[in-house]
PDB file of N, CA and C in Angstrom:
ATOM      1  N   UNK A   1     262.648 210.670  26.342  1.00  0.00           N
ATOM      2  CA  UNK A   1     262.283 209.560  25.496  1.00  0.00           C
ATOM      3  C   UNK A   1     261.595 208.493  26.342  1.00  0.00           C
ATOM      4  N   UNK A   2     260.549 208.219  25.720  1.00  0.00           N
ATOM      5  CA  UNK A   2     259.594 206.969  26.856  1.00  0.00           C
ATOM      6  C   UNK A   2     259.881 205.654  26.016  1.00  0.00           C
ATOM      7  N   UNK A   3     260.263 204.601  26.506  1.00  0.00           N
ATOM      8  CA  UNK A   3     260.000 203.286  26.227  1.00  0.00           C
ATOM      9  C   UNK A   3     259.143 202.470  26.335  1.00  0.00           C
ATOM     10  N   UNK A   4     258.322 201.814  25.498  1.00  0.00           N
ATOM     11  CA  UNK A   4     257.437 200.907  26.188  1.00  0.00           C
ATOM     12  C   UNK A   4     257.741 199.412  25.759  1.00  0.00           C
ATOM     13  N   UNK A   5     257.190 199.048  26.541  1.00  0.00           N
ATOM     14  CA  UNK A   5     257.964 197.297  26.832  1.00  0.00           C
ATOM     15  C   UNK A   5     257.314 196.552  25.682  1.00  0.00           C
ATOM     16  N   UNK A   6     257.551 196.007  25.145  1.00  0.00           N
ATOM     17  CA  UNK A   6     256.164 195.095  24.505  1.00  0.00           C
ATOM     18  C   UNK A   6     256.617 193.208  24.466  1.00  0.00           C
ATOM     19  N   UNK A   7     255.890 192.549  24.961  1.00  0.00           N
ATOM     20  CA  UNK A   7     256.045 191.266  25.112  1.00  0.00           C
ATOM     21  C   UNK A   7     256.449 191.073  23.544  1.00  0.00           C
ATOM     22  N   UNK A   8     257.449 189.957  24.048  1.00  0.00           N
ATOM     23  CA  UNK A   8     257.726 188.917  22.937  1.00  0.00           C
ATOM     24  C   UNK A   8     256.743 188.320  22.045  1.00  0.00           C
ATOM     25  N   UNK A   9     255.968 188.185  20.765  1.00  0.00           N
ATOM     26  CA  UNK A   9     255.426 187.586  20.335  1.00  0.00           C
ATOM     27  C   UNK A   9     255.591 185.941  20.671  1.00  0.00           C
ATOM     28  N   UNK A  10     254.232 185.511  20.611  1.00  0.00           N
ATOM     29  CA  UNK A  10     254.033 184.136  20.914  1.00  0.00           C
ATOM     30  C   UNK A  10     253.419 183.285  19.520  1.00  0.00           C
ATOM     31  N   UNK A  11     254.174 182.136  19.405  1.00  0.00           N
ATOM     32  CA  UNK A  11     253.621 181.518  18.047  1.00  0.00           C
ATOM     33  C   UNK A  11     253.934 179.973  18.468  1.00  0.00           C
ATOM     34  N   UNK A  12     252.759 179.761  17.965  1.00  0.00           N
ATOM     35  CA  UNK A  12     252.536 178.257  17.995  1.00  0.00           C
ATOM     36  C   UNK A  12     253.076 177.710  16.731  1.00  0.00           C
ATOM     37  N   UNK A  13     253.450 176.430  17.505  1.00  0.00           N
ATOM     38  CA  UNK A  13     254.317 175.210  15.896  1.00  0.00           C
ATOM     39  C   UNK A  13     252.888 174.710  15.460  1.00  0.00           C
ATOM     40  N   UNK A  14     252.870 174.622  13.885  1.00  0.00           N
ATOM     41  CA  UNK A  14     251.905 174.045  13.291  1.00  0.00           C
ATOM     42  C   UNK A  14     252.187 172.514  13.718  1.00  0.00           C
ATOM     43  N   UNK A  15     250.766 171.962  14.004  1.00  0.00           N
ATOM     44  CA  UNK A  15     250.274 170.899  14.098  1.00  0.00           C
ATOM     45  C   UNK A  15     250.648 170.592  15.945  1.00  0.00           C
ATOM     46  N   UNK A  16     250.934 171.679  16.753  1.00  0.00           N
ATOM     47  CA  UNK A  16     251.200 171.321  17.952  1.00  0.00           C
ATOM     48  C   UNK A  16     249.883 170.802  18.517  1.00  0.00           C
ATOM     49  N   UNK A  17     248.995 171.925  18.781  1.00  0.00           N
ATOM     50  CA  UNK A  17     247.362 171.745  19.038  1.00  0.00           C
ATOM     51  C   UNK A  17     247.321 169.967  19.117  1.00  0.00           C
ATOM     52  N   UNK A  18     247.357 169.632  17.999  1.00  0.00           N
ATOM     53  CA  UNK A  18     246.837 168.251  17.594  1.00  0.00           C
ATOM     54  C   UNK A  18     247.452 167.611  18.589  1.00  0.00           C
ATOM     55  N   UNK A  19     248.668 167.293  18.607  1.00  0.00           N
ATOM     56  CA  UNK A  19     249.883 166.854  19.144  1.00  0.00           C
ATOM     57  C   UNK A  19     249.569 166.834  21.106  1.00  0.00           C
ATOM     58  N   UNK A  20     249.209 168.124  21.216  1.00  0.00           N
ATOM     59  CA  UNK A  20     248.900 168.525  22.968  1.00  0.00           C
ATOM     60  C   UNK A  20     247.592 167.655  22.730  1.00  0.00           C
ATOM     61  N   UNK A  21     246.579 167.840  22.126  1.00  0.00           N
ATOM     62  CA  UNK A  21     245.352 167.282  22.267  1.00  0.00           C
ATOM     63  C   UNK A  21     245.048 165.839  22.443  1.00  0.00           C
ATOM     64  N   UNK A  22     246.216 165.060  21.300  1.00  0.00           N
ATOM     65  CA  UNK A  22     246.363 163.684  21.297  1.00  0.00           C
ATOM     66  C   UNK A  22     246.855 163.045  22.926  1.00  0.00           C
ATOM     67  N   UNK A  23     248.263 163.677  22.888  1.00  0.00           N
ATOM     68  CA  UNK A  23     248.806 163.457  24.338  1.00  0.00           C
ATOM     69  C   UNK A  23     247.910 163.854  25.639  1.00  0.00           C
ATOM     70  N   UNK A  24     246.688 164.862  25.746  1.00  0.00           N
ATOM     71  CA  UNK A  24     246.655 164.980  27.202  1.00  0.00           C
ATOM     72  C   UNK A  24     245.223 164.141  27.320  1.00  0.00           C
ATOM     73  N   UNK A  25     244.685 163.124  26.127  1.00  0.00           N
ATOM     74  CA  UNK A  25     243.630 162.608  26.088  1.00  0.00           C
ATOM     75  C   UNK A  25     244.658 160.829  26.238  1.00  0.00           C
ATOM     76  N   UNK A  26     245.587 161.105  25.856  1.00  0.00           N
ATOM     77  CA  UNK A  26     246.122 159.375  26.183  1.00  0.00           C
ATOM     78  C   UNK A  26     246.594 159.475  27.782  1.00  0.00           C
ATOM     79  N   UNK A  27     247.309 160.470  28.238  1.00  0.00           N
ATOM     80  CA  UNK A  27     248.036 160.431  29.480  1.00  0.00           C
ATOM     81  C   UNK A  27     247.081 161.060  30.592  1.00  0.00           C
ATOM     82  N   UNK A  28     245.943 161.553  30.438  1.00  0.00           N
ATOM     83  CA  UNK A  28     244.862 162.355  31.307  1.00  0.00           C
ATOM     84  C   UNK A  28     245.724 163.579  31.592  1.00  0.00           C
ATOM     85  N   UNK A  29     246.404 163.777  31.229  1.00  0.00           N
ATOM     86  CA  UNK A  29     247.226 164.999  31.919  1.00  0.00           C
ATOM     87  C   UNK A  29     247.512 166.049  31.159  1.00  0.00           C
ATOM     88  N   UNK A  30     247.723 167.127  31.523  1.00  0.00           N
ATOM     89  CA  UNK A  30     248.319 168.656  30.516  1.00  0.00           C
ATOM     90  C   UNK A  30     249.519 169.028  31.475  1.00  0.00           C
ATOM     91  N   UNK A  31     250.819 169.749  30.894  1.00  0.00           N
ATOM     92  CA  UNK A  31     251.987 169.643  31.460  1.00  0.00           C
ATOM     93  C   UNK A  31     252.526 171.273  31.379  1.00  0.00           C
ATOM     94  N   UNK A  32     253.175 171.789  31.905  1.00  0.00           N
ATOM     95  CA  UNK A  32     253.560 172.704  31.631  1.00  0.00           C
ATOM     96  C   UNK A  32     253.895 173.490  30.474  1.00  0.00           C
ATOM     97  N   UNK A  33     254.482 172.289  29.735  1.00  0.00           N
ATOM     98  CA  UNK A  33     254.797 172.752  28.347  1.00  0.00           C
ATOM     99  C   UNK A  33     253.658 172.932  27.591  1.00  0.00           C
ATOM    100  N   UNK A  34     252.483 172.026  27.902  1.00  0.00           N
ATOM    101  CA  UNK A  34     251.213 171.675  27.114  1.00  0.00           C
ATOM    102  C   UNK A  34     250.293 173.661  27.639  1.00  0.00           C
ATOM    103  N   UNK A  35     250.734 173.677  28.761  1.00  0.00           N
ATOM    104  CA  UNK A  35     249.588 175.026  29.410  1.00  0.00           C
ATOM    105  C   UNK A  35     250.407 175.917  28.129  1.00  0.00           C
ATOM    106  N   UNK A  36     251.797 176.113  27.994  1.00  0.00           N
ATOM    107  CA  UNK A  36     252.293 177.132  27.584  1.00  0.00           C
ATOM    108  C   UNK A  36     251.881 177.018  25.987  1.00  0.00           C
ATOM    109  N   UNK A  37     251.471 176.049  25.382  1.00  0.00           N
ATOM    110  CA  UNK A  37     251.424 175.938  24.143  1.00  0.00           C
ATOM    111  C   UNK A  37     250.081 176.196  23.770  1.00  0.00           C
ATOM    112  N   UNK A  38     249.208 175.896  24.756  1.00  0.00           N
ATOM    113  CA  UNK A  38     247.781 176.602  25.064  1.00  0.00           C
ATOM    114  C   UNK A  38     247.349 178.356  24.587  1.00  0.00           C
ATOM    115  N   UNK A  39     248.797 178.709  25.733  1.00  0.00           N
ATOM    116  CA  UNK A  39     248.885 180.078  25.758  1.00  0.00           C
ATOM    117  C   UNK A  39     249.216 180.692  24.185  1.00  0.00           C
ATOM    118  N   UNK A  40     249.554 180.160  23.776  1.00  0.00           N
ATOM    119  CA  UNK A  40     250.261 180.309  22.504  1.00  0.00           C
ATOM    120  C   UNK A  40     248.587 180.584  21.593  1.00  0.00           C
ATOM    121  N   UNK A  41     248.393 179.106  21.404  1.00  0.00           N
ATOM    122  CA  UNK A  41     247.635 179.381  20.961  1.00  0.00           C
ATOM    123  C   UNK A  41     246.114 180.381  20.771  1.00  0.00           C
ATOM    124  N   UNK A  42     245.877 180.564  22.093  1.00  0.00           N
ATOM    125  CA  UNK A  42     244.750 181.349  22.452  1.00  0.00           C
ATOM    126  C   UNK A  42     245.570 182.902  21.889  1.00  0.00           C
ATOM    127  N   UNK A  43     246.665 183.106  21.807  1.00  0.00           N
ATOM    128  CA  UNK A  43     246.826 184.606  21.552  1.00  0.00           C
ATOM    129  C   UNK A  43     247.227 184.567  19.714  1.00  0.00           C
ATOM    130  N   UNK A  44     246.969 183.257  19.351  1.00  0.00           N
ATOM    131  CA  UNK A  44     246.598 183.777  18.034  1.00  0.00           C
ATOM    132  C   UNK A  44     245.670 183.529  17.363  1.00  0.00           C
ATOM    133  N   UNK A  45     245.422 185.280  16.877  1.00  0.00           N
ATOM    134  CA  UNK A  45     244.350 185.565  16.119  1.00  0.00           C
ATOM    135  C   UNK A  45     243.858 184.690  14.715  1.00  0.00           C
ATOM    136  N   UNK A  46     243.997 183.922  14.072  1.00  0.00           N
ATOM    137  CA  UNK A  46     244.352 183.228  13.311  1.00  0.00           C
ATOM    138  C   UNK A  46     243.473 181.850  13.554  1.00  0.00           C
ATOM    139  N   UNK A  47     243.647 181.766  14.634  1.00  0.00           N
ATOM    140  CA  UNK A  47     243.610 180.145  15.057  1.00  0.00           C
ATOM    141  C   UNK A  47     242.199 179.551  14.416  1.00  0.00           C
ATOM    142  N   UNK A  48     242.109 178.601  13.507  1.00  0.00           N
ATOM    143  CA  UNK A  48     241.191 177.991  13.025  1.00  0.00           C
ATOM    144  C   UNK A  48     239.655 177.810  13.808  1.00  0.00           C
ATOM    145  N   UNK A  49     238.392 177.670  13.736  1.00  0.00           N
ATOM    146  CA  UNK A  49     237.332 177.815  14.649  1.00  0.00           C
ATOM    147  C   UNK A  49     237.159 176.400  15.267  1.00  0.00           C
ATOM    148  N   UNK A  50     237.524 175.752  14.333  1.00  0.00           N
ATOM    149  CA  UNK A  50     237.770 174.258  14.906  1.00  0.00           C
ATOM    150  C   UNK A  50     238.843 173.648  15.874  1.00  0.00           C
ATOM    151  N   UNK A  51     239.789 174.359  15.794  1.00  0.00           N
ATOM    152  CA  UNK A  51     240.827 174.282  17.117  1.00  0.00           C
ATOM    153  C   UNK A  51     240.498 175.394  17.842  1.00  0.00           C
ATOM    154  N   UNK A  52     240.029 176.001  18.050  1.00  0.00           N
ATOM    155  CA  UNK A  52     239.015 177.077  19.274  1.00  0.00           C
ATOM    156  C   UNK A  52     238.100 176.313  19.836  1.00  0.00           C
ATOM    157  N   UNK A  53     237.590 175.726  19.080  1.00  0.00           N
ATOM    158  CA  UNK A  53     236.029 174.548  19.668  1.00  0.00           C
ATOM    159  C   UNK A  53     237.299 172.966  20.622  1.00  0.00           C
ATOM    160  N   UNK A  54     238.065 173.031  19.971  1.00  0.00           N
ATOM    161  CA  UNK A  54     239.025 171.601  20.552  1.00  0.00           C
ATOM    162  C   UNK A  54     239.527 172.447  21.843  1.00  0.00           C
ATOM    163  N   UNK A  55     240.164 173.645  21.886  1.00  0.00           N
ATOM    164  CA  UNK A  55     241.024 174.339  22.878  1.00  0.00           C
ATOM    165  C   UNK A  55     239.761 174.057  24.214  1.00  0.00           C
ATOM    166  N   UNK A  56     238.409 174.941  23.804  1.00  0.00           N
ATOM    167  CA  UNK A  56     237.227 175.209  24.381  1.00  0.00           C
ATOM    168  C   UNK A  56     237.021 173.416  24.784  1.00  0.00           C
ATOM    169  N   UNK A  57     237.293 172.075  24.348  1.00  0.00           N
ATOM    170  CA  UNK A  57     236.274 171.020  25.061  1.00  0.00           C
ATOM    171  C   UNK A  57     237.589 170.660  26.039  1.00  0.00           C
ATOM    172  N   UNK A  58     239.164 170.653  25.779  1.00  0.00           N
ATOM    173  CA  UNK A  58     240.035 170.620  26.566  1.00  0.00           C
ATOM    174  C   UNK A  58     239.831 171.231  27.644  1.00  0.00           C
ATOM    175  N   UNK A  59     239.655 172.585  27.585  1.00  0.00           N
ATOM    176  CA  UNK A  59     239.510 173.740  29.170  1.00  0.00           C
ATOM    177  C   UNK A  59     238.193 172.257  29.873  1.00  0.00           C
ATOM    178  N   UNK A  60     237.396 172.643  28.882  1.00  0.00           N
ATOM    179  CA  UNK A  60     235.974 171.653  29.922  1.00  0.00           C
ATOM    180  C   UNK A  60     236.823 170.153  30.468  1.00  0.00           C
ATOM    181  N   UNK A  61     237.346 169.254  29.776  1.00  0.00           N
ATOM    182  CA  UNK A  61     237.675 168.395  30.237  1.00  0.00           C
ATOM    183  C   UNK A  61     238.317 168.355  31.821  1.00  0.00           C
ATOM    184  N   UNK A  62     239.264 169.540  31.889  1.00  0.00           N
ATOM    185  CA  UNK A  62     240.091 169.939  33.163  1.00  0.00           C
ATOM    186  C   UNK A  62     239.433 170.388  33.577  1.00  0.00           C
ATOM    187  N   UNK A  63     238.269 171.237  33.526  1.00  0.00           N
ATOM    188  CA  UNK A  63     237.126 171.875  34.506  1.00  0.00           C
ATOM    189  C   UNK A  63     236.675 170.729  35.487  1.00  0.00           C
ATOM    190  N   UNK A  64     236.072 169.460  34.700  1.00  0.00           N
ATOM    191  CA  UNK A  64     235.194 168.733  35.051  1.00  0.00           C
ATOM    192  C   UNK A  64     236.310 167.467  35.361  1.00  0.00           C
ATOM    193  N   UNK A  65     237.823 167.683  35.961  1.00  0.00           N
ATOM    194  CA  UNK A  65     238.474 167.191  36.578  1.00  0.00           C
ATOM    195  C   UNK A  65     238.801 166.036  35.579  1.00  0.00           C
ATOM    196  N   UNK A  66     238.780 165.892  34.161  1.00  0.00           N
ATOM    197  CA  UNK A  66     238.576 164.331  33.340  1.00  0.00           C
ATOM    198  C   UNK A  66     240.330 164.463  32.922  1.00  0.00           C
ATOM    199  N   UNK A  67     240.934 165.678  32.931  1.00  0.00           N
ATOM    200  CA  UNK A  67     242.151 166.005  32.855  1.00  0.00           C
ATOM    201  C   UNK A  67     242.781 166.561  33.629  1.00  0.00           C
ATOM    202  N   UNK A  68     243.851 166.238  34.155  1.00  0.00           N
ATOM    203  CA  UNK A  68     244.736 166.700  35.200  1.00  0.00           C
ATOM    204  C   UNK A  68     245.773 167.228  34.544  1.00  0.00           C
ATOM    205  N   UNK A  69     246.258 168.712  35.287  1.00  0.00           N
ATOM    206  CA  UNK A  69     247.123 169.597  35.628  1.00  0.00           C
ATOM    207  C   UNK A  69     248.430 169.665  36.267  1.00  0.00           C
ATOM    208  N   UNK A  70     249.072 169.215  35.388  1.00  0.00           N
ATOM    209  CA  UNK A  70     250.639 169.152  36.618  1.00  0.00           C
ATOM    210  C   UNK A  70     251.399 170.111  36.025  1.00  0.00           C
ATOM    211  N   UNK A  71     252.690 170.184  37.274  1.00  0.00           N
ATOM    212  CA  UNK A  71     254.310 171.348  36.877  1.00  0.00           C
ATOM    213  C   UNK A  71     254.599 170.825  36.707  1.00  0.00           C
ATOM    214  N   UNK A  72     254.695 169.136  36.044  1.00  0.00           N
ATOM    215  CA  UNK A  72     255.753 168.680  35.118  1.00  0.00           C
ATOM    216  C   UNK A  72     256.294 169.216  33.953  1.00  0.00           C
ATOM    217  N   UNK A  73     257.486 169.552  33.492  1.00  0.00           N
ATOM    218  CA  UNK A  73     257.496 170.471  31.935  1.00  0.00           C
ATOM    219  C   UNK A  73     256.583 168.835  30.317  1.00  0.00           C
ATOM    220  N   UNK A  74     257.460 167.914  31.508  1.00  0.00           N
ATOM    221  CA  UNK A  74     257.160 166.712  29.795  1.00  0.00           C
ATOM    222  C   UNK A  74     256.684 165.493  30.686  1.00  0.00           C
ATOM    223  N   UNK A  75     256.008 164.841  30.263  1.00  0.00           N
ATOM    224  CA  UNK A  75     255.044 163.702  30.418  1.00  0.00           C
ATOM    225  C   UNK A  75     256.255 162.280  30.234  1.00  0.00           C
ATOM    226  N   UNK A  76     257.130 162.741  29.328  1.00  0.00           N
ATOM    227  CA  UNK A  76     258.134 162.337  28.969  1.00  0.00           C
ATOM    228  C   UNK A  76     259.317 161.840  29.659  1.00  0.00           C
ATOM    229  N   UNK A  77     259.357 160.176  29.802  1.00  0.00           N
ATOM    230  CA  UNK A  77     260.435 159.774  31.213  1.00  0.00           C
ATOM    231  C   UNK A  77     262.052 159.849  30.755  1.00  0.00           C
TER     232      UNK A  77
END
């Protein structure tokens, strides 16, 4: 008998997107929790074309250094 592994499904909370997007444009920053909710989102198929185009100007923002990257899990003191 062969097993194969299969990852846990990943699902994003409605209205998170917004939520990560709002926060890493007030604090300049994306957080651990924010990368993972990223991840989330990019693996679903689903995802509106307009939060694909928001996901897509976020990546650019951190490309072009306007957002910073930390291992903090929360932004949150």
């Amino acid at each position: 008998m062969i097993f194969i592994y299969q990852e846990p499904p990943v699902y994003l909370l409605p209205f998170a997107l917004g939520d990560l997007f709002a926060n890493a444009n007030a604090t300049g920053c994306i957080t651990l929790a924010d990368r993972y909710g990223l991840m989330a989102a990019i693996f679903d198929e689903s995802l509106p074309e307009d939060e694909k185009r928001s996901i897509d100007r976020l990546l650019r923002a951190i490309c072009k250094g306007h957002i910073k990257v930390i291992d903090e899990i929360s932004t949150m003191a």
